[in-house]
Each structure stands twice: as C-alpha cells, then as structure tokens.
PDB file of N, CA and C in Angstrom:
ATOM      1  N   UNK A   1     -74.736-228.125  70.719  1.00  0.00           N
ATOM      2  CA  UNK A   1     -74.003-227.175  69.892  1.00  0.00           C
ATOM      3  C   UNK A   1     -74.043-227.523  68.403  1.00  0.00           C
ATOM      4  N   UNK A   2     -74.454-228.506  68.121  1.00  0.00           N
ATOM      5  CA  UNK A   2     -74.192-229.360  66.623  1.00  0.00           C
ATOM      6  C   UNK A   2     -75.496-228.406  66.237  1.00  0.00           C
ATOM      7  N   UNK A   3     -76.516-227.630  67.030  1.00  0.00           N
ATOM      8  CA  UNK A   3     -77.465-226.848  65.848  1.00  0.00           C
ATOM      9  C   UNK A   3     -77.143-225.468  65.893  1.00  0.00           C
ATOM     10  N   UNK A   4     -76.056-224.838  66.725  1.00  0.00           N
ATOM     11  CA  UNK A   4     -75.443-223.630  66.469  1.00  0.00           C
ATOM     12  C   UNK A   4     -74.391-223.841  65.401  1.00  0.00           C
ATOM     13  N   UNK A   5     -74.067-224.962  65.267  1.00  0.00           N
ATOM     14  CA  UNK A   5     -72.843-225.370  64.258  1.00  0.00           C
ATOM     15  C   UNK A   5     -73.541-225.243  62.632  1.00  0.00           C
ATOM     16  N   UNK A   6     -74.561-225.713  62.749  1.00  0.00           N
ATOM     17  CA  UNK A   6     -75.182-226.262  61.515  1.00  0.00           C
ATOM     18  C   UNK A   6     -75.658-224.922  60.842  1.00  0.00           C
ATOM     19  N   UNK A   7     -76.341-224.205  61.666  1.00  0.00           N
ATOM     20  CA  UNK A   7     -76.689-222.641  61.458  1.00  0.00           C
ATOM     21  C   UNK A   7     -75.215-221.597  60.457  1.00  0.00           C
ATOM     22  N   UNK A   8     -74.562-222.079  61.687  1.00  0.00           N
ATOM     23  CA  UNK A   8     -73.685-221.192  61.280  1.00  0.00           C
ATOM     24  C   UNK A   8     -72.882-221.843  59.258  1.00  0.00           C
ATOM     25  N   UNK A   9     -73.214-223.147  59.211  1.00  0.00           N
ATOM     26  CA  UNK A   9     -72.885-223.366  58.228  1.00  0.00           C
ATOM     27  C   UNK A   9     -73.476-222.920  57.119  1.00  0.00           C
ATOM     28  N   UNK A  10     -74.946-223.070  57.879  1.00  0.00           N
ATOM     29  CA  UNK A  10     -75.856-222.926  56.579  1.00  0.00           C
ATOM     30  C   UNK A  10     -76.057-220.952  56.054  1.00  0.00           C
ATOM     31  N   UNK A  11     -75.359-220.225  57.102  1.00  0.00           N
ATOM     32  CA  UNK A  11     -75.236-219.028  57.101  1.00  0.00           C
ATOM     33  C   UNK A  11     -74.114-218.360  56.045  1.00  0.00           C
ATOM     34  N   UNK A  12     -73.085-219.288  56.132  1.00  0.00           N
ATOM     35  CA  UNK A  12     -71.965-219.226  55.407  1.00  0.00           C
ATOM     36  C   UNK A  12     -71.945-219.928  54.026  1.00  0.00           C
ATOM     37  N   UNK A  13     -72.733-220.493  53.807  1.00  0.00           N
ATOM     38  CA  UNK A  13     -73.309-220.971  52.751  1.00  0.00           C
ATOM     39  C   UNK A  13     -73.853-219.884  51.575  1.00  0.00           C
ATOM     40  N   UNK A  14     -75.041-219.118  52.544  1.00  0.00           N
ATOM     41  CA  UNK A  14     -75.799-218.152  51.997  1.00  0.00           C
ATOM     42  C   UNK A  14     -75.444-216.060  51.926  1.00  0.00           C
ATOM     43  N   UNK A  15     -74.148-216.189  52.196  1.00  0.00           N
ATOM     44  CA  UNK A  15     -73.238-215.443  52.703  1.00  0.00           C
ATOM     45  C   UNK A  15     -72.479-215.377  51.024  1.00  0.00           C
ATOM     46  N   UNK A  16     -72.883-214.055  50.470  1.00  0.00           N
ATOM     47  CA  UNK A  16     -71.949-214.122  49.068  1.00  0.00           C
ATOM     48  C   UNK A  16     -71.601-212.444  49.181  1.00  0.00           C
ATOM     49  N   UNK A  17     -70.717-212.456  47.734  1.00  0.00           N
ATOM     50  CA  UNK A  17     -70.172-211.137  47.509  1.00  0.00           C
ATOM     51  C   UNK A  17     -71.243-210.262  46.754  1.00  0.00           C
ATOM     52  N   UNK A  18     -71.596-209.067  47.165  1.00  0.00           N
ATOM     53  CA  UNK A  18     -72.200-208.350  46.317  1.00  0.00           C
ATOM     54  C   UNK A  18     -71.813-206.656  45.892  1.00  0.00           C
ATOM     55  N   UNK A  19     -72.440-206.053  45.079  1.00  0.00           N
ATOM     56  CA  UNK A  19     -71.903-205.020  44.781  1.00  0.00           C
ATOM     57  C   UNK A  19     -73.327-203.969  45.503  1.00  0.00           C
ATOM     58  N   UNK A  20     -72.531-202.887  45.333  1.00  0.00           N
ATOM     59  CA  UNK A  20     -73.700-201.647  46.281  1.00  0.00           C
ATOM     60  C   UNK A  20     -75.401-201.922  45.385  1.00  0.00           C
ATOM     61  N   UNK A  21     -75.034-201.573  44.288  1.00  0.00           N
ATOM     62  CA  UNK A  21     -76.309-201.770  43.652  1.00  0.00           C
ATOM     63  C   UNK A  21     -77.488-202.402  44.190  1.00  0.00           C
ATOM     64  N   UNK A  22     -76.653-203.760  44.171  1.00  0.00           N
ATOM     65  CA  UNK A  22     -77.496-204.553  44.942  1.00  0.00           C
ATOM     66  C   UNK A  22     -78.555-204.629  46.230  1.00  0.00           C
ATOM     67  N   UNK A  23     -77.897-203.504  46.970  1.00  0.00           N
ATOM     68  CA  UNK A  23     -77.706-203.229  48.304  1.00  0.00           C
ATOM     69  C   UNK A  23     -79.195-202.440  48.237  1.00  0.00           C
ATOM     70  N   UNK A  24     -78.460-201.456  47.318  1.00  0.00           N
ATOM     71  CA  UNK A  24     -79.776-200.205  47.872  1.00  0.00           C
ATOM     72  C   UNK A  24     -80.949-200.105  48.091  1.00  0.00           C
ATOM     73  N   UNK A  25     -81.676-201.000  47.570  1.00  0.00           N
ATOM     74  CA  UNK A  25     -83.340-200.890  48.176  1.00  0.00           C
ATOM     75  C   UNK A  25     -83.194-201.598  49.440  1.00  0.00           C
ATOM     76  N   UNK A  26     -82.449-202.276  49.796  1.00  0.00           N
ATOM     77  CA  UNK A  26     -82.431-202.528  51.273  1.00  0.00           C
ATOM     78  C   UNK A  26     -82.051-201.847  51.815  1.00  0.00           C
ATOM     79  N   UNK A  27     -81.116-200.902  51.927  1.00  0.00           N
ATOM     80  CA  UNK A  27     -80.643-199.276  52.737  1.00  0.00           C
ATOM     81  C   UNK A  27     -82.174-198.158  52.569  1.00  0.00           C
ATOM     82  N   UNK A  28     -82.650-198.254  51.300  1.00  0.00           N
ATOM     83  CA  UNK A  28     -83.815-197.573  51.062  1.00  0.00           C
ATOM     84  C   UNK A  28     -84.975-198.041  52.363  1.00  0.00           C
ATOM     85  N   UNK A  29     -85.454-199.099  52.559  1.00  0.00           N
ATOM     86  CA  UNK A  29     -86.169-199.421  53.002  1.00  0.00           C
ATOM     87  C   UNK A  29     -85.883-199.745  54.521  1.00  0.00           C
ATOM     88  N   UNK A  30     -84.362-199.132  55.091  1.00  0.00           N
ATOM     89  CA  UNK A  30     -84.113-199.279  56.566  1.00  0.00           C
ATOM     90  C   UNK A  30     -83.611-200.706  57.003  1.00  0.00           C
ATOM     91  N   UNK A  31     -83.350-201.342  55.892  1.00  0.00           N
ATOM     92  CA  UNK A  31     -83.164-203.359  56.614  1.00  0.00           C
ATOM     93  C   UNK A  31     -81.959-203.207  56.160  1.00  0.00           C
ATOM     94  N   UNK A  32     -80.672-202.286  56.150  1.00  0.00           N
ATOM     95  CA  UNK A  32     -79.395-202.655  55.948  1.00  0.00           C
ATOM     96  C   UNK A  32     -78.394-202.880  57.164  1.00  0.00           C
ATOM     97  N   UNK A  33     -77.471-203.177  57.719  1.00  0.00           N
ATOM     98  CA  UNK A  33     -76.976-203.427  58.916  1.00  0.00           C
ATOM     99  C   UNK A  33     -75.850-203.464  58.540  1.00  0.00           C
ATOM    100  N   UNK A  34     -74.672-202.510  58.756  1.00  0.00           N
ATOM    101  CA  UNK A  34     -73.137-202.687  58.446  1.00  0.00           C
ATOM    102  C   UNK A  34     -72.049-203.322  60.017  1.00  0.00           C
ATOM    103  N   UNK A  35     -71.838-204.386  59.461  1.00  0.00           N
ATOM    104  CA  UNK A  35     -70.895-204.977  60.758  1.00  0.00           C
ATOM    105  C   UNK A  35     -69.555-204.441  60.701  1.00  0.00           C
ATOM    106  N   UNK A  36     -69.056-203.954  61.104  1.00  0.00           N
ATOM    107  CA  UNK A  36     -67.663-203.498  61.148  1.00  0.00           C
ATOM    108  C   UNK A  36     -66.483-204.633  60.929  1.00  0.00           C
ATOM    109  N   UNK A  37     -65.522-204.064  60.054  1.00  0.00           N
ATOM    110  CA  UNK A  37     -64.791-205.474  59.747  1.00  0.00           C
ATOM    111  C   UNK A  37     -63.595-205.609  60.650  1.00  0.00           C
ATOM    112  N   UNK A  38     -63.981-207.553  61.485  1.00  0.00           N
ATOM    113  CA  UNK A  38     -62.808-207.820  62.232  1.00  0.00           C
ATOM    114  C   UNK A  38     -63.642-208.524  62.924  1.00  0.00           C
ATOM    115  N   UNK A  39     -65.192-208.338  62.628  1.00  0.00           N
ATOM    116  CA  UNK A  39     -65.884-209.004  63.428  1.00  0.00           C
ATOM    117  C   UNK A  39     -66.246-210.332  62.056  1.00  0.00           C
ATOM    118  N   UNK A  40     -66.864-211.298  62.763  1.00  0.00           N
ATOM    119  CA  UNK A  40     -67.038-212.361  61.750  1.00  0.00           C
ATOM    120  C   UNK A  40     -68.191-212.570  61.215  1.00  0.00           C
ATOM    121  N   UNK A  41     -69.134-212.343  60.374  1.00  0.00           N
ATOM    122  CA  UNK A  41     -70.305-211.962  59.697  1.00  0.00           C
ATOM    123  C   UNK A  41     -71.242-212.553  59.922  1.00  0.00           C
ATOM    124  N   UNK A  42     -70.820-214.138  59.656  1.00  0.00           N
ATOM    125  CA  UNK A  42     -71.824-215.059  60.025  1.00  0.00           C
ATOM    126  C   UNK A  42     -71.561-215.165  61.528  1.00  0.00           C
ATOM    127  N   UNK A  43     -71.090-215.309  62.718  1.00  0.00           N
ATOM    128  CA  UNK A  43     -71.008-215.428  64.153  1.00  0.00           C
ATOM    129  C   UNK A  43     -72.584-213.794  64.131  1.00  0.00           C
ATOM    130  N   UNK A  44     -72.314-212.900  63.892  1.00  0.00           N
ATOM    131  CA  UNK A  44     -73.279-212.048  63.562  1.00  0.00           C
ATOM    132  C   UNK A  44     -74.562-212.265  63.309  1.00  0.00           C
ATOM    133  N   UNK A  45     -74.580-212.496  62.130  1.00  0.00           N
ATOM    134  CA  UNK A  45     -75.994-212.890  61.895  1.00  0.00           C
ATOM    135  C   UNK A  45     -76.351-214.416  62.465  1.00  0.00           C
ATOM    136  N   UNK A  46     -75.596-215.271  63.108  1.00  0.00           N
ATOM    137  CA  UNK A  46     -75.916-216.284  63.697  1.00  0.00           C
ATOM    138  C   UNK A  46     -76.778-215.834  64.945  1.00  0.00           C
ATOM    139  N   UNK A  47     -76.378-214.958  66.060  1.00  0.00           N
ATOM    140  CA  UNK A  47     -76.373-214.005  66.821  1.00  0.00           C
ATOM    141  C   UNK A  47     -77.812-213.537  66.985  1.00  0.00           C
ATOM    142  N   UNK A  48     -78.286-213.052  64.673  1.00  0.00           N
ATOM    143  CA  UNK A  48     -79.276-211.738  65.054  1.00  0.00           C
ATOM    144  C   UNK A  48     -80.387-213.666  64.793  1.00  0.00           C
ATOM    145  N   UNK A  49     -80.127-214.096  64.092  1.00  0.00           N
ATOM    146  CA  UNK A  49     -81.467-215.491  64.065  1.00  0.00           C
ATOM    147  C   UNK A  49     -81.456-216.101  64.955  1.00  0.00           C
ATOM    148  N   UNK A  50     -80.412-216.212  66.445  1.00  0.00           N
ATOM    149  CA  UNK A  50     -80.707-216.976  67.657  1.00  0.00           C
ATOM    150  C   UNK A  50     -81.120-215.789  68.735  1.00  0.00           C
ATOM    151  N   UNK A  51     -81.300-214.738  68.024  1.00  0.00           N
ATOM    152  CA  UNK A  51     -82.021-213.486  69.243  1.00  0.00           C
ATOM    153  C   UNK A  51     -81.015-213.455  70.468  1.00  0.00           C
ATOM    154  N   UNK A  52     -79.968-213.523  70.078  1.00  0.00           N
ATOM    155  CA  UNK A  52     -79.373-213.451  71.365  1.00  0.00           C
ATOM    156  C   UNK A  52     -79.029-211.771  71.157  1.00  0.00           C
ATOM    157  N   UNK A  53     -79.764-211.064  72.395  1.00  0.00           N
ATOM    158  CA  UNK A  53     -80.016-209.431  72.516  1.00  0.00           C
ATOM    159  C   UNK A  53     -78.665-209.140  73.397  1.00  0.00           C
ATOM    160  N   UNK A  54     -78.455-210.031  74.522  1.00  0.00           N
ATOM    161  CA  UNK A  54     -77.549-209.648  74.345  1.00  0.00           C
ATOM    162  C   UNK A  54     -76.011-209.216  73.503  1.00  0.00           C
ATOM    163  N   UNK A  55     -75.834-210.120  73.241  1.00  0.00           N
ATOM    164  CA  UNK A  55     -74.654-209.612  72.201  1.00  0.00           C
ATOM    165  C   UNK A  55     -74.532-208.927  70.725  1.00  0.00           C
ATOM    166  N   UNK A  56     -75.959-208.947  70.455  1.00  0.00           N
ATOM    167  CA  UNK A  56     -76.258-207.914  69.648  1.00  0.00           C
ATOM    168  C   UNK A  56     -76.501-206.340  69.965  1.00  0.00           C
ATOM    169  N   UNK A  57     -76.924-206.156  70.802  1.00  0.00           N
ATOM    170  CA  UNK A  57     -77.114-205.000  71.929  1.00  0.00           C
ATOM    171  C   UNK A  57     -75.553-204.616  72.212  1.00  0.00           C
ATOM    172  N   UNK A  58     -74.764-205.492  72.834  1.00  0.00           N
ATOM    173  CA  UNK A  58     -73.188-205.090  72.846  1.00  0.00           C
ATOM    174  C   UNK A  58     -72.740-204.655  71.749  1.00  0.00           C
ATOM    175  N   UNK A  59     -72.945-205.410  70.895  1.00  0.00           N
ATOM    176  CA  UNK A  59     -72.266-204.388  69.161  1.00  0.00           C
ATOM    177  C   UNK A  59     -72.306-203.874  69.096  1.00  0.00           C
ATOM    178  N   UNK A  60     -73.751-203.627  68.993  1.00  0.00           N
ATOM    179  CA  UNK A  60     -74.567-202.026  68.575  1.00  0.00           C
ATOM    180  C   UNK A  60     -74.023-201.135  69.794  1.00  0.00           C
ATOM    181  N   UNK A  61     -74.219-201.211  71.436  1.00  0.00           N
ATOM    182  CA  UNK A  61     -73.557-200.176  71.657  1.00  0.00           C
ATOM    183  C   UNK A  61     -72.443-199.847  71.434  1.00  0.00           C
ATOM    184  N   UNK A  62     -71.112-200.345  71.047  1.00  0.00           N
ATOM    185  CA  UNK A  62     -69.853-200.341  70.648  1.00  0.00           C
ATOM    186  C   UNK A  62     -69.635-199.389  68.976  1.00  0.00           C
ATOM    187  N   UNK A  63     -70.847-200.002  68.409  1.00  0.00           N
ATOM    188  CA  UNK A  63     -70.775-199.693  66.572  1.00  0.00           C
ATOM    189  C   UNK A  63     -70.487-200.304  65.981  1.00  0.00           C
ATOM    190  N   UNK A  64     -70.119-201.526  66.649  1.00  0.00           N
ATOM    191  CA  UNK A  64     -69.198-202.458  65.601  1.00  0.00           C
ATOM    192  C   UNK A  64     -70.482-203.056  64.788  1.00  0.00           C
ATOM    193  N   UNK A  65     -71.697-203.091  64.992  1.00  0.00           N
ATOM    194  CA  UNK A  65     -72.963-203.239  64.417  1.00  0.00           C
ATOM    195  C   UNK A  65     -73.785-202.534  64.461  1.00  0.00           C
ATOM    196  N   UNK A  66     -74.175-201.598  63.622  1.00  0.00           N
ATOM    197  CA  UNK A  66     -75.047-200.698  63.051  1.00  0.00           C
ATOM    198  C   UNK A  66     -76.020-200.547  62.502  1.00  0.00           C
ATOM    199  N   UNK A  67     -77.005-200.057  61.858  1.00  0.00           N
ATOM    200  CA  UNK A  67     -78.081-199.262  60.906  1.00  0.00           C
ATOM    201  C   UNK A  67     -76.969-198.685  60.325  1.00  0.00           C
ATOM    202  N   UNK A  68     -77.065-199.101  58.878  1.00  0.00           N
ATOM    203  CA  UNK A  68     -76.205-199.076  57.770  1.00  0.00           C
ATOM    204  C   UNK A  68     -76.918-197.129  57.057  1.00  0.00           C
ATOM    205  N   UNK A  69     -75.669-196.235  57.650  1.00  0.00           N
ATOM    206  CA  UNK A  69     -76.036-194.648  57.471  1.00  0.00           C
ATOM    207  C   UNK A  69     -75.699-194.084  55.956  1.00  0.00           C
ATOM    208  N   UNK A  70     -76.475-192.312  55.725  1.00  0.00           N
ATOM    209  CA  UNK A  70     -76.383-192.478  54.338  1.00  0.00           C
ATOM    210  C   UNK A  70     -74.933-192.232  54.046  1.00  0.00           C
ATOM    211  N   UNK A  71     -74.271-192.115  55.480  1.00  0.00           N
ATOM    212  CA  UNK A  71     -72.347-191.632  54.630  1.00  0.00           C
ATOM    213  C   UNK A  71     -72.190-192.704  54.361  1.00  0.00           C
ATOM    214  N   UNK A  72     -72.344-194.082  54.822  1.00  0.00           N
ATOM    215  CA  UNK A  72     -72.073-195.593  54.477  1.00  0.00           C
ATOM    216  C   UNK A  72     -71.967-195.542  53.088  1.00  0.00           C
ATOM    217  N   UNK A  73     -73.450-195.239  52.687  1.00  0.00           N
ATOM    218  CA  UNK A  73     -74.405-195.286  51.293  1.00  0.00           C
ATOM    219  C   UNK A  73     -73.064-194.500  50.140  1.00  0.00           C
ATOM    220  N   UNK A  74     -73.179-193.450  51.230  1.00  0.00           N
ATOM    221  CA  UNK A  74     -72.305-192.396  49.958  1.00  0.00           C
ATOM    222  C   UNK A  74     -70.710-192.808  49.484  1.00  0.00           C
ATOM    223  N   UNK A  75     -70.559-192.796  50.393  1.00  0.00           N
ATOM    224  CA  UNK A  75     -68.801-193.806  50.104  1.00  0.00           C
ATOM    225  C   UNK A  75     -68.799-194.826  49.619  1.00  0.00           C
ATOM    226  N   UNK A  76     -69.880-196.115  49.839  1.00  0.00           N
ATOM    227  CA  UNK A  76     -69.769-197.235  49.151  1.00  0.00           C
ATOM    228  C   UNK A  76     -70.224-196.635  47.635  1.00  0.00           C
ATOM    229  N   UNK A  77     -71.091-195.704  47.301  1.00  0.00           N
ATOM    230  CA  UNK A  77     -71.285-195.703  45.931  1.00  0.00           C
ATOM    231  C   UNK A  77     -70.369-195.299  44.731  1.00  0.00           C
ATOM    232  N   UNK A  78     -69.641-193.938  46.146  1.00  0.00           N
ATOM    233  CA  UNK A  78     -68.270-193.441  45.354  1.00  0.00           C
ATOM    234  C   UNK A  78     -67.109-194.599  45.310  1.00  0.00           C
ATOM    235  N   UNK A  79     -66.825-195.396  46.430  1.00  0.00           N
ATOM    236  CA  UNK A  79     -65.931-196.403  46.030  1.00  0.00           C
ATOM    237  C   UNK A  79     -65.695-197.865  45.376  1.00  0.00           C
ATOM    238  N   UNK A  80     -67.393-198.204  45.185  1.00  0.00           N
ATOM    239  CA  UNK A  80     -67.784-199.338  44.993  1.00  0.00           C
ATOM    240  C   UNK A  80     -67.018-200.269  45.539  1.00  0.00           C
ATOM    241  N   UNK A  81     -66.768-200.886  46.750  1.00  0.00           N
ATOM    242  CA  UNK A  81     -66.205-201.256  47.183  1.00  0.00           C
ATOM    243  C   UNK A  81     -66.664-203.259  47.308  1.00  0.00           C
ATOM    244  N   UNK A  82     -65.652-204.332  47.825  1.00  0.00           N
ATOM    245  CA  UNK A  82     -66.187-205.611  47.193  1.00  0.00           C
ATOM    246  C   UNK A  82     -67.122-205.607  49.059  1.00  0.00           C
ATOM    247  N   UNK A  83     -68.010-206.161  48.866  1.00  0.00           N
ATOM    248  CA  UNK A  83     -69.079-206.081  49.826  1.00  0.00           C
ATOM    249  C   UNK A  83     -69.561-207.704  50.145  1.00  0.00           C
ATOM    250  N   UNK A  84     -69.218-208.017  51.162  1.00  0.00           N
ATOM    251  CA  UNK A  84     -70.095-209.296  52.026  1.00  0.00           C
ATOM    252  C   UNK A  84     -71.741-209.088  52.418  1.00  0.00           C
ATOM    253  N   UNK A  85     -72.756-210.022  52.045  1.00  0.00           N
ATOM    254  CA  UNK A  85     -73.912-210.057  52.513  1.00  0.00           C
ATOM    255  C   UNK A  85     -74.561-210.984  53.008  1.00  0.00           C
ATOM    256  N   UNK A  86     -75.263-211.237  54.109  1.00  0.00           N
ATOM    257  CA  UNK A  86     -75.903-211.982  54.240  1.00  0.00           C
ATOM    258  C   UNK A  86     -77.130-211.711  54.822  1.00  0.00           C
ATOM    259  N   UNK A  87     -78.760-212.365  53.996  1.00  0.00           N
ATOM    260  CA  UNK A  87     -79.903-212.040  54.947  1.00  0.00           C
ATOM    261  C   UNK A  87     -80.424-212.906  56.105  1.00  0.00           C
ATOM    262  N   UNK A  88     -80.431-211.981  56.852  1.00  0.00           N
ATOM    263  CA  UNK A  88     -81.149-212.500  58.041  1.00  0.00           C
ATOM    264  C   UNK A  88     -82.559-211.363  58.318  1.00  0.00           C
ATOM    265  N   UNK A  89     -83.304-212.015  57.764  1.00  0.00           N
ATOM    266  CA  UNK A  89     -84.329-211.588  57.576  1.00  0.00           C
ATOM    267  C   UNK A  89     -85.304-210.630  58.651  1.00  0.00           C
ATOM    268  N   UNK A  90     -85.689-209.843  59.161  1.00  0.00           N
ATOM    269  CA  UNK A  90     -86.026-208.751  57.547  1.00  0.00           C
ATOM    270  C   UNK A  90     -84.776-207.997  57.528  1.00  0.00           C
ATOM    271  N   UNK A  91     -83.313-207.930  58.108  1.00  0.00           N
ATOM    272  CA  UNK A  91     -82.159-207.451  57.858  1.00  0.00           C
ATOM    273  C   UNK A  91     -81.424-208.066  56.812  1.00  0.00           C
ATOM    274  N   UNK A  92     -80.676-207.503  55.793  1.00  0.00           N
ATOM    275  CA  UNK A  92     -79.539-208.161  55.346  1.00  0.00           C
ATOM    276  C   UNK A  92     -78.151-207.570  55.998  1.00  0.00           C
ATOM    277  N   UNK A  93     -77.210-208.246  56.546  1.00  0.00           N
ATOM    278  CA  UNK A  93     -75.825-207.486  56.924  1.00  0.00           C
ATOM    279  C   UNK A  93     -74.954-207.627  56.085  1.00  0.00           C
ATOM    280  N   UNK A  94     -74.163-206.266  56.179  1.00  0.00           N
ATOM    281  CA  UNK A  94     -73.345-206.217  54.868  1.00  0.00           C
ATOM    282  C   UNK A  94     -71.989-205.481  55.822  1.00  0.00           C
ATOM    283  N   UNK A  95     -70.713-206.281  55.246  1.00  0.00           N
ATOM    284  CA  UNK A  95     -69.844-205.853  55.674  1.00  0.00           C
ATOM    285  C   UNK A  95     -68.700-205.882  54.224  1.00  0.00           C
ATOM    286  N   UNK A  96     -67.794-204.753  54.762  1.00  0.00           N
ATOM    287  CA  UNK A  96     -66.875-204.570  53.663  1.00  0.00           C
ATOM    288  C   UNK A  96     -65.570-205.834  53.544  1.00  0.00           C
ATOM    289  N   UNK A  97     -64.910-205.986  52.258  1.00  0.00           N
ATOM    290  CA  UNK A  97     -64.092-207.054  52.235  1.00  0.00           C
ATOM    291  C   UNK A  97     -62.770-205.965  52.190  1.00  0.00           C
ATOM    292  N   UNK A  98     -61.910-207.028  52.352  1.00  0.00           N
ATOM    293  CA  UNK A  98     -60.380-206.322  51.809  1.00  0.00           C
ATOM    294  C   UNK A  98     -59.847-205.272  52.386  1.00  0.00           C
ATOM    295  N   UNK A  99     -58.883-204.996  52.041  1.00  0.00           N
ATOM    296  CA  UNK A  99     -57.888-203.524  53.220  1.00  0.00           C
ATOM    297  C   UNK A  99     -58.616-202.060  52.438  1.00  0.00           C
ATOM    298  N   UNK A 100     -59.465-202.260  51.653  1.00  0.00           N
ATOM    299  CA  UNK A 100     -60.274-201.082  51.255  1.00  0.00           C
ATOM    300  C   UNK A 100     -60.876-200.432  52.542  1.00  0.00           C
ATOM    301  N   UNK A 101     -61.911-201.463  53.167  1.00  0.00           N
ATOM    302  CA  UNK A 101     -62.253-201.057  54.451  1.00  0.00           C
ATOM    303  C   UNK A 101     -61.979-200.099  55.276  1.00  0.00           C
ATOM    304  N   UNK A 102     -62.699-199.326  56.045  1.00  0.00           N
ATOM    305  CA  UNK A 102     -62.529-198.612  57.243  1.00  0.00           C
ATOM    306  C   UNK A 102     -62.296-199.596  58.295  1.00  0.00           C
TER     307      UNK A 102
END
C-alpha cells in the first residue's frame, strides 16, 4: 500500500487551484473530466492512473464522474467559479471548490 500511498501524495502535490481560462483548451479538445464535489479528487485520479475500471466505470455510471459538458463550460464561464485540477494524463479532472458548487 506504501505505493498507493505515495501516488496519492504525489497527486496531491500536483493538484492546484485554477481558473476556467485555464481549463478551456482542455474542454476544447475533449480531455476535461468534472468529478462531482464530495468525492475526493485525488482518490479519483489515483483511480484513473491505477486503471482501476472498475470504480471508475461506477462513477461514471452514477455521474459523479463525467466528460466535462458545454452547460459545465457555460456556467463555469458565467460564474467563474474557484476550480480544483489535476492531470492525469491525457485527462485533466477538474472539480469545483466551495459552497458555490452544485
């Protein structure tokens, strides 16, 4: 477990705040992924770099992990809202911070 541990550190490490701007050529180009907030970002993208299908497959059927849609796009631009990212390559996941959130 000490290299699921280490992952997950080094995930949270690389795990910063960003603004939409930032975002958009990765929504442009289909590699955006919105995690629903309540779930834990890095346990997530720990998840999508250890290929574990299953529990990524469970998200996604649930929604709580997504293909980041253009109403996403459109509300985050109208609200600019404070935004979590992290890449896990060729995805970056982006989840919303704060009681702004849906």
């Amino acid at each position: 477990m000490a290299d699921a541990e280490e992952l997950k550190a080094r995930l949270n490490a690389e795990t910063g705040r960003v603004s939409w701007s930032e975002l958009e050529r990765h929504f442009a180009r289909g590699a955006l992924v919105t995690v629903r907030r309540g779930l834990d970002l890095v346990e997530v993208a720990a998840a999508f770099v250890e290929d574990d299908r299953n529990r990524v497959s469970g998200w996604m059927e649930t929604g709580a992990v997504r293909t980041t849609s253009a109403s996403d796009a459109q509300r985050w631009v109208k609200r600019d809202p404070t935004l979590w990212a992290v890449v896990v390559a060729p995805w970056v996941l982006v989840q919303e911070a704060g009681k702004e959130a849906d």
